[in-house]
C-alpha atoms as a PDB file:
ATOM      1  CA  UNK A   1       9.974 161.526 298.488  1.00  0.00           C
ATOM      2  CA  UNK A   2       8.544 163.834 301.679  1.00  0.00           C
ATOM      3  CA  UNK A   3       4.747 163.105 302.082  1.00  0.00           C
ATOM      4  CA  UNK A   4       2.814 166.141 302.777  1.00  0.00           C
ATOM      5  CA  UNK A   5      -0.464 166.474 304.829  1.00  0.00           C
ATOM      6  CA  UNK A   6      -2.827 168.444 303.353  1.00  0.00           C
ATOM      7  CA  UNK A   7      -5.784 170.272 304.612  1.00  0.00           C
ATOM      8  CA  UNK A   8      -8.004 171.816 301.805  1.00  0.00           C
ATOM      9  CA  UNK A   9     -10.466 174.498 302.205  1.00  0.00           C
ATOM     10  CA  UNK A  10     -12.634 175.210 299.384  1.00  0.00           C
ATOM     11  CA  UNK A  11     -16.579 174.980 299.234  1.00  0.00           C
ATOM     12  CA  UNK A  12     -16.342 174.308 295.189  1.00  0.00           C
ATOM     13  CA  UNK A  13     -16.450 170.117 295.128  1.00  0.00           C
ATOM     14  CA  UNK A  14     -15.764 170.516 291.152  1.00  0.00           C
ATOM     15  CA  UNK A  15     -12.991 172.475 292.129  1.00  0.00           C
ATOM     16  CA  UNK A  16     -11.520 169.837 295.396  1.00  0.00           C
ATOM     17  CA  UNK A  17     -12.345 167.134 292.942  1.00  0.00           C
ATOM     18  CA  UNK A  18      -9.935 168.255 290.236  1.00  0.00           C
ATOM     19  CA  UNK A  19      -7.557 169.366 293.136  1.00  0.00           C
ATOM     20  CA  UNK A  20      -7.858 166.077 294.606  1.00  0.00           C
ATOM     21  CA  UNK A  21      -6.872 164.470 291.488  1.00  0.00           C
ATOM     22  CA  UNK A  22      -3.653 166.465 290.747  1.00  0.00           C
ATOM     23  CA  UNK A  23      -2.165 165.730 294.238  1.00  0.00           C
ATOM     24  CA  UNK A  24      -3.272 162.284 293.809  1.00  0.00           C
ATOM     25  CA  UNK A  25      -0.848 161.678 290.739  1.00  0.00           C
ATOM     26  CA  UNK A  26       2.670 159.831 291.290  1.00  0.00           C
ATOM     27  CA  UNK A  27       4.380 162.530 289.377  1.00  0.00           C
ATOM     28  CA  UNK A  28       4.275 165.474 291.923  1.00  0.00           C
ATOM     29  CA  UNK A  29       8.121 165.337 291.925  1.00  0.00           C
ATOM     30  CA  UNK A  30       9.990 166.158 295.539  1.00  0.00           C
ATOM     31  CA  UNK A  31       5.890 165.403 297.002  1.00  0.00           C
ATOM     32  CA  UNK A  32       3.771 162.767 297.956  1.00  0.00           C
ATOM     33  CA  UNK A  33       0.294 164.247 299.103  1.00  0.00           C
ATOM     34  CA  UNK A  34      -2.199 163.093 302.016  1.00  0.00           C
ATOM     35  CA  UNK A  35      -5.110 164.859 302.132  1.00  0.00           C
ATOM     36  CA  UNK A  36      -6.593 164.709 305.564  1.00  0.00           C
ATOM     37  CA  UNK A  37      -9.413 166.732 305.347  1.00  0.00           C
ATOM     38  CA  UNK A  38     -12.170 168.893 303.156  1.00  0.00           C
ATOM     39  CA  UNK A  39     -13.449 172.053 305.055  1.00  0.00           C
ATOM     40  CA  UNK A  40     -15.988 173.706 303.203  1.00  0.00           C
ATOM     41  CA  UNK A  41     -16.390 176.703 306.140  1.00  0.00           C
ATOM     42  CA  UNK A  42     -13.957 178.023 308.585  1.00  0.00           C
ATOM     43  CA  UNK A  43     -15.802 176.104 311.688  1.00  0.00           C
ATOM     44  CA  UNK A  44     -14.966 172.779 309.802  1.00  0.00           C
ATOM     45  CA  UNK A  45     -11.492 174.102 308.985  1.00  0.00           C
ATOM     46  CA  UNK A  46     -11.228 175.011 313.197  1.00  0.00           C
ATOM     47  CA  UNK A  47     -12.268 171.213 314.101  1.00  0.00           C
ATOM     48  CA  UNK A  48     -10.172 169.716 311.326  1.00  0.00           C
ATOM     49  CA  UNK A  49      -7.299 171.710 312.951  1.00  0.00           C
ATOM     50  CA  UNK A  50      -8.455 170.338 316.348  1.00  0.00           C
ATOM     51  CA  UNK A  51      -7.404 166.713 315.273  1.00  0.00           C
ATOM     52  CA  UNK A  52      -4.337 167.044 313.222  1.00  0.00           C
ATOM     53  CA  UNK A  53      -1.623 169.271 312.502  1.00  0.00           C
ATOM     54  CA  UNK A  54      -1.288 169.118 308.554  1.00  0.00           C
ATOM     55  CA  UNK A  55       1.987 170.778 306.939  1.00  0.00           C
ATOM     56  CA  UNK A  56       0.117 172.781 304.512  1.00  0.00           C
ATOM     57  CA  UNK A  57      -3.727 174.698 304.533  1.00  0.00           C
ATOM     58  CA  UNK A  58      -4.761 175.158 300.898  1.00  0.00           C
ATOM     59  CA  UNK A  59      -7.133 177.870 301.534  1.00  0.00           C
ATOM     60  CA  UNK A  60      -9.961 179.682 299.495  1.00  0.00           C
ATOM     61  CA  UNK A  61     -10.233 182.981 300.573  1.00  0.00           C
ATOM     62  CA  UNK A  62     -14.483 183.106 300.007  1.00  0.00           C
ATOM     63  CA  UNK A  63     -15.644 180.342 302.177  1.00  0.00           C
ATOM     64  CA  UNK A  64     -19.332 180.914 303.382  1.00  0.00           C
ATOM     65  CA  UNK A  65     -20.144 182.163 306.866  1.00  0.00           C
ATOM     66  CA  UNK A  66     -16.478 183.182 307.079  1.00  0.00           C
ATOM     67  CA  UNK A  67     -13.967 185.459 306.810  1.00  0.00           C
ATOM     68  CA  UNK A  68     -10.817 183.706 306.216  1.00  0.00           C
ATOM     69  CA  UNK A  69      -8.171 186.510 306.806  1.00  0.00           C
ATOM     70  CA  UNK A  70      -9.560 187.316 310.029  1.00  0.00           C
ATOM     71  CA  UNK A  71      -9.119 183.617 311.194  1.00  0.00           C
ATOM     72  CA  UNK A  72      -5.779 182.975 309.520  1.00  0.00           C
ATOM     73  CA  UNK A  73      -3.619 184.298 312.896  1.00  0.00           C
ATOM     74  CA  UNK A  74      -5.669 181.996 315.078  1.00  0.00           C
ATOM     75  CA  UNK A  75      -4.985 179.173 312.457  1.00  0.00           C
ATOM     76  CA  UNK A  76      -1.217 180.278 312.515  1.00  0.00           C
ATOM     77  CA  UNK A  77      -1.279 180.056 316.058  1.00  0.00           C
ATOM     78  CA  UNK A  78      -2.823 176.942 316.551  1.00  0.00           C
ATOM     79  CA  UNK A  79      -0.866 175.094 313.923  1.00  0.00           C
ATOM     80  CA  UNK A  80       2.238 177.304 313.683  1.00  0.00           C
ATOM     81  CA  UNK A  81       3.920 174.128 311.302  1.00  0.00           C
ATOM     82  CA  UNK A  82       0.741 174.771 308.688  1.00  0.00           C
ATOM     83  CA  UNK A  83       2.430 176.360 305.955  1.00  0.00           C
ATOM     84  CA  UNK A  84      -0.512 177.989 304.363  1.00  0.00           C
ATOM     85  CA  UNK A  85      -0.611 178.557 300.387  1.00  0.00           C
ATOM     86  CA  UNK A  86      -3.713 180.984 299.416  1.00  0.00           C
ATOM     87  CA  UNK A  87      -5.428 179.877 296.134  1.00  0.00           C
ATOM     88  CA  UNK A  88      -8.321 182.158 294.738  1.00  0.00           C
ATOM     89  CA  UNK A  89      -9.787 184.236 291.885  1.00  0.00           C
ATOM     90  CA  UNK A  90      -9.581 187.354 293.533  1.00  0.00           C
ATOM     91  CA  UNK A  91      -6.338 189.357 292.287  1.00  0.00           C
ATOM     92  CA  UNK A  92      -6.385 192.657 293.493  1.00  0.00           C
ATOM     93  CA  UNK A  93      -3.910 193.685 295.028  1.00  0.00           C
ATOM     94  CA  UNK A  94      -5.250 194.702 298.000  1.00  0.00           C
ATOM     95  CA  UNK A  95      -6.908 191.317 298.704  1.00  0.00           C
ATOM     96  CA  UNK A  96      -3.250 190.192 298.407  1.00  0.00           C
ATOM     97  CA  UNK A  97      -1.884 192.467 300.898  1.00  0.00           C
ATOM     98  CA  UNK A  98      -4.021 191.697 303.378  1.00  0.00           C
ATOM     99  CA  UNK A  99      -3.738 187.934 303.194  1.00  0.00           C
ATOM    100  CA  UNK A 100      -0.001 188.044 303.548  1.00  0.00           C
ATOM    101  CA  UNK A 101      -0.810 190.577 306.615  1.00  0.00           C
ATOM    102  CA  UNK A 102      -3.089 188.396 308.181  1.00  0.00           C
ATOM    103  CA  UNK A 103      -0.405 185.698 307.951  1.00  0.00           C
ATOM    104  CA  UNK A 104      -0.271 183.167 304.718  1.00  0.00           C
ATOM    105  CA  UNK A 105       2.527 182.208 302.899  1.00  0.00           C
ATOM    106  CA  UNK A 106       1.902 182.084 299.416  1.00  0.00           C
ATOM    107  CA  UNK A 107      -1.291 183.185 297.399  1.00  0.00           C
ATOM    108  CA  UNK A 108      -2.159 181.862 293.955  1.00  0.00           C
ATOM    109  CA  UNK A 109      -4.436 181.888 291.255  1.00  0.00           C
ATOM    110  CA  UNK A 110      -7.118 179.391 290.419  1.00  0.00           C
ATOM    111  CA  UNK A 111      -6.568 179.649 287.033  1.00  0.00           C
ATOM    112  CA  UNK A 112      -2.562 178.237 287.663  1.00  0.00           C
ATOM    113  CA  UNK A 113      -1.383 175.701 286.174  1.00  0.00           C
ATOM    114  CA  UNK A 114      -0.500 172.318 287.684  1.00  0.00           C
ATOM    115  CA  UNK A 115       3.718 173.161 287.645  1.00  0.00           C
ATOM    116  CA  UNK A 116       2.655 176.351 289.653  1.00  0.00           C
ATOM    117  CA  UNK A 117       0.800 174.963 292.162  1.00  0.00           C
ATOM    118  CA  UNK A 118       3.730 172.256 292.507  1.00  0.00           C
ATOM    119  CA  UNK A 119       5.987 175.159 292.193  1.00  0.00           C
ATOM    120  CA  UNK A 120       3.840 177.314 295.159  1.00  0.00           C
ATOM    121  CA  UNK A 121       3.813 174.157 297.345  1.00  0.00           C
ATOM    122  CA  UNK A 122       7.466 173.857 297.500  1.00  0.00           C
ATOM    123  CA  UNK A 123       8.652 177.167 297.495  1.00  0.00           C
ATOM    124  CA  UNK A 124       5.899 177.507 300.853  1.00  0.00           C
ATOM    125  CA  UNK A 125       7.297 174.092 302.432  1.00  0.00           C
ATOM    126  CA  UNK A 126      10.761 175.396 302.428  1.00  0.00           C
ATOM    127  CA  UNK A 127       9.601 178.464 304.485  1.00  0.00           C
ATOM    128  CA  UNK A 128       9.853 181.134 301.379  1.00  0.00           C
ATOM    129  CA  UNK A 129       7.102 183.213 300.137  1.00  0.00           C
ATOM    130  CA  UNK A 130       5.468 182.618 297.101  1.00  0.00           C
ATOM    131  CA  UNK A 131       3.474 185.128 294.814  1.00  0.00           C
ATOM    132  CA  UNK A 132       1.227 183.772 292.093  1.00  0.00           C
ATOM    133  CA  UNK A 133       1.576 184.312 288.267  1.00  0.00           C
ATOM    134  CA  UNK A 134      -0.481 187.374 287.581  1.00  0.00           C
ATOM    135  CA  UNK A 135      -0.597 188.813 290.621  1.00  0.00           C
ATOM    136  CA  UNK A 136       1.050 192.683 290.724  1.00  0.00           C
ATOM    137  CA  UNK A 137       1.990 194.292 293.880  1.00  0.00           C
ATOM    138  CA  UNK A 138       3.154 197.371 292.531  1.00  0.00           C
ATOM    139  CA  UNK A 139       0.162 198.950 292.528  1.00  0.00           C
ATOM    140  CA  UNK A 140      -0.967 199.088 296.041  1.00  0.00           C
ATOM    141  CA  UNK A 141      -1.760 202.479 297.522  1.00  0.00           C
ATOM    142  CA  UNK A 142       0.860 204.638 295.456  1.00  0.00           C
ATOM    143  CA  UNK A 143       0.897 207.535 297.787  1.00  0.00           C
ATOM    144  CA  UNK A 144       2.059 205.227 300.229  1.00  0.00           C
ATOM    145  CA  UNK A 145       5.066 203.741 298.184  1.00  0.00           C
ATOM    146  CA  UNK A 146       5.567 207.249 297.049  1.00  0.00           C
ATOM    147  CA  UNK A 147       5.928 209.066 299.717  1.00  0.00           C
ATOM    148  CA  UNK A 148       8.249 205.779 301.228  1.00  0.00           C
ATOM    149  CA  UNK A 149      10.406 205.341 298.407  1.00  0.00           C
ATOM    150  CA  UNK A 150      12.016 208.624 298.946  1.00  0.00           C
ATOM    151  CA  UNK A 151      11.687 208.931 302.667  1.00  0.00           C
ATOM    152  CA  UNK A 152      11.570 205.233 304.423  1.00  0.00           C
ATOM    153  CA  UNK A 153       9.335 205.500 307.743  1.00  0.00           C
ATOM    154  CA  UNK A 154      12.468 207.048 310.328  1.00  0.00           C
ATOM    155  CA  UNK A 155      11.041 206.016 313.274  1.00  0.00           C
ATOM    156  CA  UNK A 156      10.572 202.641 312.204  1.00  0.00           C
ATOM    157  CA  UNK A 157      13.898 202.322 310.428  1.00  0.00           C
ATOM    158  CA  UNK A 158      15.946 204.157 314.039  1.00  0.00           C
ATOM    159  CA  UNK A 159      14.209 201.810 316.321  1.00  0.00           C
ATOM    160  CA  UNK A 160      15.301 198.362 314.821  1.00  0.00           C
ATOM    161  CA  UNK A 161      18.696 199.743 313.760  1.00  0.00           C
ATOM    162  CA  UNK A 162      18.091 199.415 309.978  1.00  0.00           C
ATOM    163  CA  UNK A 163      19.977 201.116 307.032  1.00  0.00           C
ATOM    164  CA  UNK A 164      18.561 202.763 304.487  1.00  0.00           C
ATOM    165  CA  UNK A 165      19.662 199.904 301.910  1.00  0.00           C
ATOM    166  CA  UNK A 166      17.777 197.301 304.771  1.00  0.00           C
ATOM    167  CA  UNK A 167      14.709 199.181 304.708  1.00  0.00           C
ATOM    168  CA  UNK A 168      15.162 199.401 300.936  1.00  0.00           C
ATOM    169  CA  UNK A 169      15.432 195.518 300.514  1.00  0.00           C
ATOM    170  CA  UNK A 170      12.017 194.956 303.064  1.00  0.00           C
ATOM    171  CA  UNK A 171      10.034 196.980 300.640  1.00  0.00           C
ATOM    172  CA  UNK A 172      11.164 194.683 297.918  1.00  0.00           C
ATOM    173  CA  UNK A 173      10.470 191.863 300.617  1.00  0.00           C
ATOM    174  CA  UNK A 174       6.869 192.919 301.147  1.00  0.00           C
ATOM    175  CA  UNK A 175       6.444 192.966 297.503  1.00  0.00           C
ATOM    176  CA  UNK A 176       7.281 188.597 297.842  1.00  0.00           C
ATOM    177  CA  UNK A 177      10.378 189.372 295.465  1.00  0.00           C
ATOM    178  CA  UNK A 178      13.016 186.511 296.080  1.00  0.00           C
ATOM    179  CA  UNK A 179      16.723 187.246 296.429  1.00  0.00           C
ATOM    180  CA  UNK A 180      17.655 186.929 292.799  1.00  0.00           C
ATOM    181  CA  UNK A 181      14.609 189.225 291.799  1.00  0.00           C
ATOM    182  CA  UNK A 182      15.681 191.800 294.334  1.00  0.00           C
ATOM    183  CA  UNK A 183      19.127 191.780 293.074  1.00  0.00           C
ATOM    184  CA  UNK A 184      18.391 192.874 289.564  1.00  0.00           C
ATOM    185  CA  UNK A 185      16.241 195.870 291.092  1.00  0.00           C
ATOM    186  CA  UNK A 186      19.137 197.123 292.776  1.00  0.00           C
ATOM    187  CA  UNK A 187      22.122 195.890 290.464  1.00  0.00           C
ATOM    188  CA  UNK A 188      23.500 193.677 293.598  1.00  0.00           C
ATOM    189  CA  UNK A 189      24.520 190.420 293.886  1.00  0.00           C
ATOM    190  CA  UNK A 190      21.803 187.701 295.407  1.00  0.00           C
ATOM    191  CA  UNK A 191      24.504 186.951 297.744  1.00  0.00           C
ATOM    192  CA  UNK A 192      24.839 190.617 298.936  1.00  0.00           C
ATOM    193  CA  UNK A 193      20.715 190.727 299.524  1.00  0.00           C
ATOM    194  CA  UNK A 194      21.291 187.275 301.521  1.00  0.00           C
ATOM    195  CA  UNK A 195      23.350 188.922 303.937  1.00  0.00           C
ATOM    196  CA  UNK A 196      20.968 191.788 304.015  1.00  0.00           C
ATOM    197  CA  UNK A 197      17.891 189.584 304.664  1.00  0.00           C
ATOM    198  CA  UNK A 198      19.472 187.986 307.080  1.00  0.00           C
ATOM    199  CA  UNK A 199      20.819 190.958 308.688  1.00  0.00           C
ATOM    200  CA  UNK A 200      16.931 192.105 308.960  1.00  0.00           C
ATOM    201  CA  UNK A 201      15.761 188.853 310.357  1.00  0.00           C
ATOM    202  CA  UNK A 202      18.004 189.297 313.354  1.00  0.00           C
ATOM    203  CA  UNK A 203      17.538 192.614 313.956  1.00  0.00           C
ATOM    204  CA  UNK A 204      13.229 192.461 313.294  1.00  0.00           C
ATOM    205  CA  UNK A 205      13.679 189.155 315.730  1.00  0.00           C
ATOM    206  CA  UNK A 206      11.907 187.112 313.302  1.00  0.00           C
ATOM    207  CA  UNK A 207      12.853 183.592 311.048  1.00  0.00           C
ATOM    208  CA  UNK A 208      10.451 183.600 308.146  1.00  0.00           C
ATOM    209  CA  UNK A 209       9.730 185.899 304.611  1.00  0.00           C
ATOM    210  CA  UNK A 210       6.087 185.998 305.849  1.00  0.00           C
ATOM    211  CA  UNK A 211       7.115 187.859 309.139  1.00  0.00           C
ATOM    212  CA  UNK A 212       8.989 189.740 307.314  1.00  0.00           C
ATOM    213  CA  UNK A 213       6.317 190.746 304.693  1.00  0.00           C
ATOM    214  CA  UNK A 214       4.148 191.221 307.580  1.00  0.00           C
ATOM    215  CA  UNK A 215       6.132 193.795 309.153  1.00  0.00           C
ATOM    216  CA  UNK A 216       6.841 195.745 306.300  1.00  0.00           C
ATOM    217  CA  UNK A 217       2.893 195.766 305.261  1.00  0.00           C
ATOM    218  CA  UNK A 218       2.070 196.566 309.170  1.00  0.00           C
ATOM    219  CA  UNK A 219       4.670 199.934 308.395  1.00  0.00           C
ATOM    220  CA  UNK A 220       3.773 200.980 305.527  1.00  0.00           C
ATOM    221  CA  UNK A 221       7.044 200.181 303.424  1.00  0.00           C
ATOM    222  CA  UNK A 222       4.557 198.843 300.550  1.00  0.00           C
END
């Protein structure tokens, strides 16, 4: 069993209390959890950074005084090991977007259960993406998808070399659709989008799903 350190950032102490007490059970499955530190603003979550390096941020997005999107790249960049997993009340979609633009790995719901936020924890920890129960991307900006899902952006798609299929597989991407979930949109095999992904992670010069859904936010292909 892998122990995880864990960094929690939540103002709520009901709320890091009954967190607190989940991680804290023996039956977390592939998990153990150390929890090194409560930030309850994004200076605390800064000097808590300072002094370790914890494998995963578990991070509400309405801290006081703060504005945790806009500090999530320097958080990335300080700690780039911190896998960081999003948990919040807020589900509109825009809200998502912009967290996995600004750099997180998984966003969740506070109202999840105890299996998803087990389920979140390890899909994050083995460097996929992870998009809560509840949470709809399909909705964001429909001109934009619109206009992209019969005309992907050419300039974009000419100067990394992509295919029209590629580009079509990194708007499923941005939407935090795995492999298997892609493959039933486009009546492929998961195998065939493998290759694909892969394809896009060599030619984008990148080596995670978040990059990946960060790119295809930054252009516009979702």
């Amino acid at each position: 069993m892998r122990c995880l350190n864990v960094l929690v950032a939540d103002d709520h102490p009901i709320f890091v209390e009954g967190l607190q007490a989940v991680l804290s059970r023996t039956d977390n499955g592939k998990f153990a959890f150390n929890i090194q530190g409560i930030a309850r603003n994004g200076l605390q979550i800064t000097d808590l950074l300072r002094h370790s390096s914890p494998d995963l941020l578990l991070l509400d997005l309405n801290l006081p005084e703060t504005d945790s999107l806009k500090m999530l790249p320097a958080v990335k960049k300080g700690s780039a090991q911190t896998r960081v997993l999003v948990m919040t009340m807020f589900d509109d979609p825009r809200m998502v977007k912009a967290a996995f633009k600004a750099g997180v790995d998984g966003y969740m719901l506070k109202s999840g259960s105890q299996a998803e936020l087990l389920q979140a924890i390890e899909q994050v920890i083995e460097g996929n993406t992870y998009l809560g129960k509840g949470i709809a991307l399909d909705n964001i900006y429909p001109a934009i998808q619109n206009r992209n899902s019969g005309l992907p952006d050419k300039q974009f798609a000419g100067k990394f070399g992509l295919t029209r299929r590629e580009i079509e597989i990194m708007q499923h991407i941005g939407k935090a659709l795995s492999n298997k979930e892609i493959a039933d949109h486009l009546f492929i095999s998961d195998q065939t989008v493998s290759v694909h992904r892969k394809n896009i992670m060599r030619k984008l010069r990148v080596n995670s799903t978040a990059s990946l859904i960060k790119i295809a936010f930054e252009h516009h292909l979702v």
